[in-house]
Protein backbone atom coordinates (compact mmCIF):
# COMPACT_ATOMS: atom_id res chain seq x y z
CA UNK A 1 0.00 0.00 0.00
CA UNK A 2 1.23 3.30 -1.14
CA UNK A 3 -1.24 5.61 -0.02
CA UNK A 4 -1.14 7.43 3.76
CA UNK A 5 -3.73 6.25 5.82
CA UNK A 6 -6.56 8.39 7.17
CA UNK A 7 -6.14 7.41 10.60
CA UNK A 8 -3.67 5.18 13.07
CA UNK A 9 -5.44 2.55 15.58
CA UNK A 10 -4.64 3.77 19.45
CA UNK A 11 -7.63 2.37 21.19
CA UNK A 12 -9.71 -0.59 21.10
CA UNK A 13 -12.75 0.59 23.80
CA UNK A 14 -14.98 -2.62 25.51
CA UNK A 15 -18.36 -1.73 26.32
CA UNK A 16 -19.18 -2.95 30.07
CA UNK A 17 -20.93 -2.41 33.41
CA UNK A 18 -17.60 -1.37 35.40
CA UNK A 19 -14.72 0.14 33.58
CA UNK A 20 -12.48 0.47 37.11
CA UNK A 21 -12.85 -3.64 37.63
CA UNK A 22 -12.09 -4.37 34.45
CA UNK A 23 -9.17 -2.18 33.89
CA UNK A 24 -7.58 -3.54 37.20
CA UNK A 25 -8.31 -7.22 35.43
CA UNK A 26 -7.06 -6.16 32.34
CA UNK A 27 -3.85 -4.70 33.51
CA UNK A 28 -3.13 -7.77 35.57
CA UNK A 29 -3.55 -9.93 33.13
CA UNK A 30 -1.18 -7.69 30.30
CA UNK A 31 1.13 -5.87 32.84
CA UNK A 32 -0.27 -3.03 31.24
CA UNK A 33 -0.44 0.56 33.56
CA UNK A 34 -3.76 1.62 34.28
CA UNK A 35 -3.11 5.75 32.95
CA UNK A 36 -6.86 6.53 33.83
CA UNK A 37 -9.74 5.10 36.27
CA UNK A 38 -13.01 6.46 36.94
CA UNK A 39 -16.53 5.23 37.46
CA UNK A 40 -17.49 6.27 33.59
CA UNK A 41 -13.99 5.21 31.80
CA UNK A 42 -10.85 3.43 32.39
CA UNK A 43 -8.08 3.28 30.11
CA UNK A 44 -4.52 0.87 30.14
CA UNK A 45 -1.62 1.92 28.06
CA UNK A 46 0.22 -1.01 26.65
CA UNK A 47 3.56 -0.14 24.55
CA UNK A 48 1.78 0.84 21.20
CA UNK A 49 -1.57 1.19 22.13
CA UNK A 50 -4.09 1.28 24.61
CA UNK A 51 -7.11 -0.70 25.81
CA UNK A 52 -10.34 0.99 27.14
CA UNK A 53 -13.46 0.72 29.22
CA UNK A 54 -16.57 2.49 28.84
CA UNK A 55 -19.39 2.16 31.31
CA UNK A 56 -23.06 1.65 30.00
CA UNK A 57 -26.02 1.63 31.72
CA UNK A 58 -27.88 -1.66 31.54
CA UNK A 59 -25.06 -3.29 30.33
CA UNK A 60 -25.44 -6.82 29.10
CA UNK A 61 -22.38 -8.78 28.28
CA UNK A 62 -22.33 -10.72 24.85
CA UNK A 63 -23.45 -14.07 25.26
CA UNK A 64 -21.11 -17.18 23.97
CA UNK A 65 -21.42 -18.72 22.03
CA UNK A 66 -23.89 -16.42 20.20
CA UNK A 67 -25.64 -17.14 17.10
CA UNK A 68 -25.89 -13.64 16.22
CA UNK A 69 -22.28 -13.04 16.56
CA UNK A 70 -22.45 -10.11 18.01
CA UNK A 71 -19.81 -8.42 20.44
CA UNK A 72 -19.48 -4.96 22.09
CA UNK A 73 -16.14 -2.80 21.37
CA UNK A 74 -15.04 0.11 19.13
CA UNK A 75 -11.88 1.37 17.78
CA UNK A 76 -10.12 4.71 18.37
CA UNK A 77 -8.52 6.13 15.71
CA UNK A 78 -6.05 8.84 15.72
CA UNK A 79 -6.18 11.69 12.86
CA UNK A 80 -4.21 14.54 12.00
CA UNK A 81 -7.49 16.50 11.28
CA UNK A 82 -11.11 15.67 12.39
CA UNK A 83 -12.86 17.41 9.85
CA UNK A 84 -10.72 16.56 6.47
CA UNK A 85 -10.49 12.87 8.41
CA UNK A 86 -14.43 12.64 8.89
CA UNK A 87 -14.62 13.77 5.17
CA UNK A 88 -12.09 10.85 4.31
CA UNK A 89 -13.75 8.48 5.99
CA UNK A 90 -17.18 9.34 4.42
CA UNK A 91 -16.00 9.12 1.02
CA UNK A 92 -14.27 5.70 1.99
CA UNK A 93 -17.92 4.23 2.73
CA UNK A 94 -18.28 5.41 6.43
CA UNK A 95 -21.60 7.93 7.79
CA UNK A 96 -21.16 10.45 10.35
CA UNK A 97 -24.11 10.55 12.31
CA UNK A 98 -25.78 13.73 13.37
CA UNK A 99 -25.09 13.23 17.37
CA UNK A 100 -21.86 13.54 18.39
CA UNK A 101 -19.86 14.00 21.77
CA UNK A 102 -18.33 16.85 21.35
CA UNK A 103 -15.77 18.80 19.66
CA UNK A 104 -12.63 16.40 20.24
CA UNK A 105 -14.03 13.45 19.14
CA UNK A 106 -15.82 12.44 15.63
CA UNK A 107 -18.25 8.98 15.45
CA UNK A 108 -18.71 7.55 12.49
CA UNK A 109 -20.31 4.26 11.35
CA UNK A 110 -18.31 1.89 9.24
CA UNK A 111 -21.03 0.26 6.30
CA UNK A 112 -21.73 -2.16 8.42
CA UNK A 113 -23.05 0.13 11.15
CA UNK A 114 -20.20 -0.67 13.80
CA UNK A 115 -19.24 2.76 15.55
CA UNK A 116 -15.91 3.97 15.69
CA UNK A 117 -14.29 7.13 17.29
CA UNK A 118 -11.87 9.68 15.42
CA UNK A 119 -9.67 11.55 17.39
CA UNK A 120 -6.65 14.10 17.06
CA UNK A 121 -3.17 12.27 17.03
CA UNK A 122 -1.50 15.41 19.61
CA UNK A 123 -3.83 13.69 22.60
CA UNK A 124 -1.94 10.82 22.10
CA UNK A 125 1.48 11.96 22.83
């Protein structure tokens, strides 16, 4: 491949009931340092990427096995540019949904309809 990518993977999120649990798990079980830790999101930092938790209400785990495959996780991408990388992405196949979190982050849908999260490269060191 020739062309520069949009975007660099930095984050794989998990969905779950509580992010401080399973960051402590987590980081046992990779030696990885637990960098944040709060009731709403936990994050490790492993040595080229990092691994968080997000807390959501009613949270079910997937079921396994599970005949509709489904699982519960998102990527976080990081971008030099939100805007031109949104645009990217959208022309690549992606839709950019209407609600968004606010001005640091960008959600998009890949064409399957699995979320993931742009974000500006400088936050990542």
């Amino acid at each position: 491949m020739t062309e520069t990518p949009v975007a660099t993977l930095k984050m794989v999120t998990l969905d779950c009931a509580d992010p401080v649990s399973n960051a402590k798990f987590w980081s046992s079980l990779l030696g990885w340092s637990v960098v944040h830790s709060e009731q709403e999101y936990a994050m490790l930092q492993g040595p080229s990427s990092a691994l968080g938790f997000g807390r959501v209400d009613d949270y079910q785990p997937p079921s396994w096995p599970n005949a509709n495959g489904s699982k519960q996780f998102h990527f976080d991408l990081a971008v030099e540019d939100l805007d031109a990388a949104a645009t990217a992405a959208v022309k690549l196949g992606a839709t950019l949904p209407d609600d968004q979190p606010g001005e640091t982050w960008r959600v998009l849908l890949d064409p399957a309809g699995h979320p993931f999260c742009l974000t500006n490269a400088a936050n990542w060191g």
